[in-house]
Protein backbone atom coordinates (compact mmCIF):
# COMPACT_ATOMS: atom_id res chain seq x y z
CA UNK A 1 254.06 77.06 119.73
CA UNK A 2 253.70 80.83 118.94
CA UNK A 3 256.24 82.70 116.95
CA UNK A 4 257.18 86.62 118.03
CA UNK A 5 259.43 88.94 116.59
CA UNK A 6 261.72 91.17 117.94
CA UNK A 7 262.83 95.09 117.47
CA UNK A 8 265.75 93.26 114.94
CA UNK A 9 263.24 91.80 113.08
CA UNK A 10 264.14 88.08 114.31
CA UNK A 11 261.74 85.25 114.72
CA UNK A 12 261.44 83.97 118.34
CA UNK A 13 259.84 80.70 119.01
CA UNK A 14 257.94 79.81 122.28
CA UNK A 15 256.06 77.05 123.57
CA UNK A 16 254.43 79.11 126.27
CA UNK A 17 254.67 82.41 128.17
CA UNK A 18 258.29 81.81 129.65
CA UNK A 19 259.25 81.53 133.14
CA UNK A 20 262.51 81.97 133.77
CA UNK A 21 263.67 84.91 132.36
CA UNK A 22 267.20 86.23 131.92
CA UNK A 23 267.43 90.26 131.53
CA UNK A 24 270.56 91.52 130.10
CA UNK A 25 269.72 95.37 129.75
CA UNK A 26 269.08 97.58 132.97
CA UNK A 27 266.35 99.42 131.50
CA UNK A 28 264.49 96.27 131.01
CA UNK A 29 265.14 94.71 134.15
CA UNK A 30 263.23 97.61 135.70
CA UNK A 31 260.96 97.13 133.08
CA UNK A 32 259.71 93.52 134.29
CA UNK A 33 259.26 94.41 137.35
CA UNK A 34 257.18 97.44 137.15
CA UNK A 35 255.67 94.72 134.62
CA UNK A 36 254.74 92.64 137.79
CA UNK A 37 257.25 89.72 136.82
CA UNK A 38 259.30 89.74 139.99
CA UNK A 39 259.03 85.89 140.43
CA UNK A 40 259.71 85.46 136.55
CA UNK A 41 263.10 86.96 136.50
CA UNK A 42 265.95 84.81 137.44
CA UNK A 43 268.97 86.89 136.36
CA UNK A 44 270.37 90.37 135.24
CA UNK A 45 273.42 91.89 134.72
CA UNK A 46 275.63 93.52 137.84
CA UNK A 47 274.00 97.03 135.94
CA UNK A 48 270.56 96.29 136.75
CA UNK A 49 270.84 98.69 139.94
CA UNK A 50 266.84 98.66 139.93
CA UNK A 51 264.98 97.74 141.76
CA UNK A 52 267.34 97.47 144.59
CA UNK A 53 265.70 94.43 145.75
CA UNK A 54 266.47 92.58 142.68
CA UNK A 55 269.57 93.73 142.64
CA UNK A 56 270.24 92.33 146.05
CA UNK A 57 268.60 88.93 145.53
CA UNK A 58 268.79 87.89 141.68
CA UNK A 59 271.55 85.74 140.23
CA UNK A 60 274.05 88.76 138.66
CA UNK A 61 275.01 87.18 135.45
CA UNK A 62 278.22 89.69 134.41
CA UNK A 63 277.96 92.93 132.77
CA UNK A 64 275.65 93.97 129.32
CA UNK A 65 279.12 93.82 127.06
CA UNK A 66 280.66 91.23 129.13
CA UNK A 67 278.01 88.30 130.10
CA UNK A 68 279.16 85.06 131.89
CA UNK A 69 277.93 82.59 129.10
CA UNK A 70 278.13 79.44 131.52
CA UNK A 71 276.48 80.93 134.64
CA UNK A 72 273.21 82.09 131.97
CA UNK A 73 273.35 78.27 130.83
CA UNK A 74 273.36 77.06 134.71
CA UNK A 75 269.82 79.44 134.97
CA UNK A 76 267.99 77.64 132.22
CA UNK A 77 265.86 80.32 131.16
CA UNK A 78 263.15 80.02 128.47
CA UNK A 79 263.61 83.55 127.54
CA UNK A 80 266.93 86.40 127.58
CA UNK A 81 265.72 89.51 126.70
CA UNK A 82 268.26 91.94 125.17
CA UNK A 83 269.44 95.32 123.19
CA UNK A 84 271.17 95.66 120.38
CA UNK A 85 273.07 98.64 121.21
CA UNK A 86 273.83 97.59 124.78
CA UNK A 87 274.64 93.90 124.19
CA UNK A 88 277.47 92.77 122.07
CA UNK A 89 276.51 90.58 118.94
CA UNK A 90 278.89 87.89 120.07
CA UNK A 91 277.27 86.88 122.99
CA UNK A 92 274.20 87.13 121.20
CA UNK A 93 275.32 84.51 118.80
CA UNK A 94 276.41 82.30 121.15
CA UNK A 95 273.29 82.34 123.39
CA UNK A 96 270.96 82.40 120.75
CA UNK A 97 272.20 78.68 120.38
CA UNK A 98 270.64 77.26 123.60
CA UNK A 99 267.99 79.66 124.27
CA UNK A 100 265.65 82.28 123.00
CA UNK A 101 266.68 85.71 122.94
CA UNK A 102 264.21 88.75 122.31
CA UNK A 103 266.44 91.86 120.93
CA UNK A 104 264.99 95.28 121.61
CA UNK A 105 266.56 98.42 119.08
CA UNK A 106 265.25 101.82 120.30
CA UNK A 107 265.59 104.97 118.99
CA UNK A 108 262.52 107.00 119.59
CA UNK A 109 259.75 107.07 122.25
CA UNK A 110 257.70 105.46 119.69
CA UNK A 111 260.24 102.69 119.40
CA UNK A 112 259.95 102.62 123.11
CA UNK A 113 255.87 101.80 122.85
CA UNK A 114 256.30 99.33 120.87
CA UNK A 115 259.14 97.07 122.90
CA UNK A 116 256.96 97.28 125.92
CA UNK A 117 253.89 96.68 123.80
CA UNK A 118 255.46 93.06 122.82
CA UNK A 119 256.96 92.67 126.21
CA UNK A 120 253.40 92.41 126.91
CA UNK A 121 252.48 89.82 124.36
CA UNK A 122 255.55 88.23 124.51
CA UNK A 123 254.75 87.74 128.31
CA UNK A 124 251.13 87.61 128.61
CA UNK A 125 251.16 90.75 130.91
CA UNK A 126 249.09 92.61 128.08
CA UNK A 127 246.83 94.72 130.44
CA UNK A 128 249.89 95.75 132.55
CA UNK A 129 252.12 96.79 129.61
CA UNK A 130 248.96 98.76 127.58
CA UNK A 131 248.54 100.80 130.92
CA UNK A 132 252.31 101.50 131.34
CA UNK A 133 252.25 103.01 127.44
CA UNK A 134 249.34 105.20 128.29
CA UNK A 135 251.18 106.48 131.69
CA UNK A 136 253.59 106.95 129.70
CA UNK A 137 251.83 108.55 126.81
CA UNK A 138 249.86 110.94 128.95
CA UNK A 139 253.27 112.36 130.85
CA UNK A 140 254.67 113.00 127.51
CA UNK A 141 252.09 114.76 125.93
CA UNK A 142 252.67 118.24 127.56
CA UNK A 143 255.98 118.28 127.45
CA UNK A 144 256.34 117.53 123.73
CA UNK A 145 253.32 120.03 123.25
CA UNK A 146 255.12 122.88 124.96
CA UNK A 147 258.55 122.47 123.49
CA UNK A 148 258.42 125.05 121.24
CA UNK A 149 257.86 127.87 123.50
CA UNK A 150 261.96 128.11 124.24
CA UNK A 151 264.79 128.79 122.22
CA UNK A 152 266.53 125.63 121.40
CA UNK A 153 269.81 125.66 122.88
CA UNK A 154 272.95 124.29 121.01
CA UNK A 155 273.79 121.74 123.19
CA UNK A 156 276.52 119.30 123.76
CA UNK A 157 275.72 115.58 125.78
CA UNK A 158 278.59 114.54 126.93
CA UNK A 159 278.45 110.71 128.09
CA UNK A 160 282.22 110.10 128.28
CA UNK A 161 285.94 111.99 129.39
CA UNK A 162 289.28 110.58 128.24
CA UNK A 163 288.33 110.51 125.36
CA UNK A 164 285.87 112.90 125.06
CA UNK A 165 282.07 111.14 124.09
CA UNK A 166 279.08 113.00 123.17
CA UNK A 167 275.61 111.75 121.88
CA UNK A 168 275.07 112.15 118.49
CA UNK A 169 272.34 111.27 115.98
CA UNK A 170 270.60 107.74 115.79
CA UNK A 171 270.51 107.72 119.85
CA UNK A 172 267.87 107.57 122.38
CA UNK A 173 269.49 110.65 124.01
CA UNK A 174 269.68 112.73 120.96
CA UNK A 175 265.66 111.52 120.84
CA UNK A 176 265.09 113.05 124.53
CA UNK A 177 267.51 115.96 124.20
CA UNK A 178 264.94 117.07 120.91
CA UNK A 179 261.72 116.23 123.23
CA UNK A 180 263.14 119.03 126.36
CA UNK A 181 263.65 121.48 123.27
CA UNK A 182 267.23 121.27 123.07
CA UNK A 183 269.34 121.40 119.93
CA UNK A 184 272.12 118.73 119.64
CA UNK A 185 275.21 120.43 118.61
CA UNK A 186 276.46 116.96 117.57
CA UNK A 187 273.25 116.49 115.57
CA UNK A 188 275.24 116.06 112.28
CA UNK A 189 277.62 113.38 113.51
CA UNK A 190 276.97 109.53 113.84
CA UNK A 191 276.04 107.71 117.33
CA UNK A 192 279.09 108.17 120.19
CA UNK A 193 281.50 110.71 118.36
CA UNK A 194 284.73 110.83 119.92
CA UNK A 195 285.81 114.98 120.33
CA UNK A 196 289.21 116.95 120.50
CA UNK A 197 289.04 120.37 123.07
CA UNK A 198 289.27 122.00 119.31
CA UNK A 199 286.47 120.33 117.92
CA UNK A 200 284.03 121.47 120.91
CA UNK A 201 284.91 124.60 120.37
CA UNK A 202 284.44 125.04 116.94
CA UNK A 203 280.52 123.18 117.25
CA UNK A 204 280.36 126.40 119.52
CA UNK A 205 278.01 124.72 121.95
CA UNK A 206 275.70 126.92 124.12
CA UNK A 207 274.90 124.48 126.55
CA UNK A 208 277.08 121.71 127.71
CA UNK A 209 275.05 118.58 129.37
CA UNK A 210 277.72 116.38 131.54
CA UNK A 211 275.57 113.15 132.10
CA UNK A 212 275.89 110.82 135.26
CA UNK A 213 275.98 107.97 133.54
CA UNK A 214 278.17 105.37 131.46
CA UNK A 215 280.76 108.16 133.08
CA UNK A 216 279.64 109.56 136.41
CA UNK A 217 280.73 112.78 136.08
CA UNK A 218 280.31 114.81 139.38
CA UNK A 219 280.94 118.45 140.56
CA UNK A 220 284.82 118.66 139.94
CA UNK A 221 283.98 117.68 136.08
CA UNK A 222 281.71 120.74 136.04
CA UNK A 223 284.46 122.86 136.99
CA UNK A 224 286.59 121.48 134.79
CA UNK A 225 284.16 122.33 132.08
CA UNK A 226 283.30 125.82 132.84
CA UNK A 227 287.00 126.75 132.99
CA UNK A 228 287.92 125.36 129.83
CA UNK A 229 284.43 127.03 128.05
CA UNK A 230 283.84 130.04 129.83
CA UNK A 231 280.75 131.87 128.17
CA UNK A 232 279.02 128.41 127.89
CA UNK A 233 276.99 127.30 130.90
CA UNK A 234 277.21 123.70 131.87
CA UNK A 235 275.24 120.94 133.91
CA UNK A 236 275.53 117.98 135.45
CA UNK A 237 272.06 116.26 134.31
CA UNK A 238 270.74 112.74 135.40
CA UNK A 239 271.36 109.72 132.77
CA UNK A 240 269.22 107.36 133.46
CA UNK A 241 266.51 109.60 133.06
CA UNK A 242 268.12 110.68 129.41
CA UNK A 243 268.94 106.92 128.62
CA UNK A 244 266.91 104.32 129.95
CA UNK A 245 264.22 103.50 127.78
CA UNK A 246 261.83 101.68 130.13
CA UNK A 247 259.24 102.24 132.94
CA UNK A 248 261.87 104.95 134.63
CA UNK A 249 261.00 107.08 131.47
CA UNK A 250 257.75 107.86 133.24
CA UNK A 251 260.00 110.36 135.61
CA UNK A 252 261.71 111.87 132.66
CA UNK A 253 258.49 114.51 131.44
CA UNK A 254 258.70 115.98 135.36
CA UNK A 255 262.81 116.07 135.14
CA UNK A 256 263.15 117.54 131.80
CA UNK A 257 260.25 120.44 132.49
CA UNK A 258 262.22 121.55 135.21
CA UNK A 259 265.74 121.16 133.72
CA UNK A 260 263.98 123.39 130.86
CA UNK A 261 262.74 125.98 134.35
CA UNK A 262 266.37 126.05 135.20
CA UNK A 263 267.69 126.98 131.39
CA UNK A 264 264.96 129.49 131.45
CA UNK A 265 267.69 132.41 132.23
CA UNK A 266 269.55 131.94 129.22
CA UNK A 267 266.88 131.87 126.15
């Protein structure tokens, strides 16, 4: 039996490399199977929108903050790979009881290398996840080298409307917003801040960021925005590229260097 810990510090015991595998986070259901796992995985959550393929053909087992306990159970797995932000502790709890459950808790890129890192050992796909990390190392690298070459923009993330929902500090997205050279106008507040039209004003954003995803804002959002903030430009920006911590971060260096190409006009 080997013993593993996870990203909460827990102790996870397994008798072998597991095969059946339960993914609760969509991040790191795209993760396995970039990981080459695709025969390993026998559920996810009705989130896990990629690969499409899975998404299609794997058991959906409810959503991250709302799992179906009993169909898990029916699936048997040896392993249910989680997030502490995205999964609630309750289910947690209760799961925890039948099977084991490997928690990630990400905050940084560096957080990120190390959850794939013992997704790899925890796996035995060690080659596979040590060549993802460099990827993934190697498309950072400019883009964190050449962030200081613009002004950094006060910027507002907005993830929710009705109520409005930024990103604050102690989030992945504040993380990425910092790595394209941006500001965080929220920077001072904790995790998903909940704001008043009054209270945007007076962080007097220069750059509002309206993200696709948990809320998919679209154009008619962005119109909403600029006539309520006139002088401050505003963008609808892709999510999953801001918030999903897993193999789809290797598209984020390209996205963010040419959302930065796009700013360029007003620094």
């Amino acid at each position: 039996m080997s013993l593993f810990h996870d990203q909460m510090n827990r102790s996870i015991f397994l008798e072998k490399p597991p095969l059946r595998i339960v993914s609760i986070v969509p991040s790191q259901t795209e993760l396995l199977f970039d990981l080459g796992l695709g025969d390993r995985v026998v559920g996810i959550t009705k989130f896990c929108i990629h690969p499409h393929q899975w998404y299609r053909q794997k058991k959906r087992i409810g959503g991250t903050k709302n799992l179906n306990i009993e169909q898990i159970k029916q699936l048997k797995p040896d392993l249910i790979i989680g997030n502490k932000e995205e999964n609630t502790a309750t289910d947690i709890i209760e799961l925890e009881q039948f099977f084991p459950v490997w928690m990630s808790d990400i905050y940084t890129l560096q957080d990120v290398y190390l959850m794939i890192n013992s997704i790899g050992q925890l796996l035995d796909v060690a080659q596979a996840s040590q060549e993802l990390i460099y990827k993934m190392q190697t498309a950072f690298k400019e883009i964190e080298d050449t962030r200081h070459l613009q002004k950094k923009l006060k910027t507002l993330y907005f993830i929710w409307q009705d109520p409005y929902m930024v990103a604050a500090q102690n989030t992945f997205i504040d993380h990425v917003l910092k790595l394209a050279g941006l500001d965080n106008a929220a920077s001072h507040l904790q995790r998903y801040p909940t704001l008043t039209k009054n209270t945007i004003h007076a962080l007097e954003p220069e750059l509002i960021l309206l993200s696709s995803e948990p809320y998919p804002f679209k154009q008619k959002h962005l119109q909403y925005f600029s006539n309520l903030y006139e002088k401050v430009p505003v963008h609808i920006v892709d999510g999953e590229l801001f918030s999903w911590y897993g193999s789809r971060l290797l598209q984020t260096p390209a996205y963010l260097k040419k959302l930065r190409l796009k700013l360029a006009d007003l620094t």
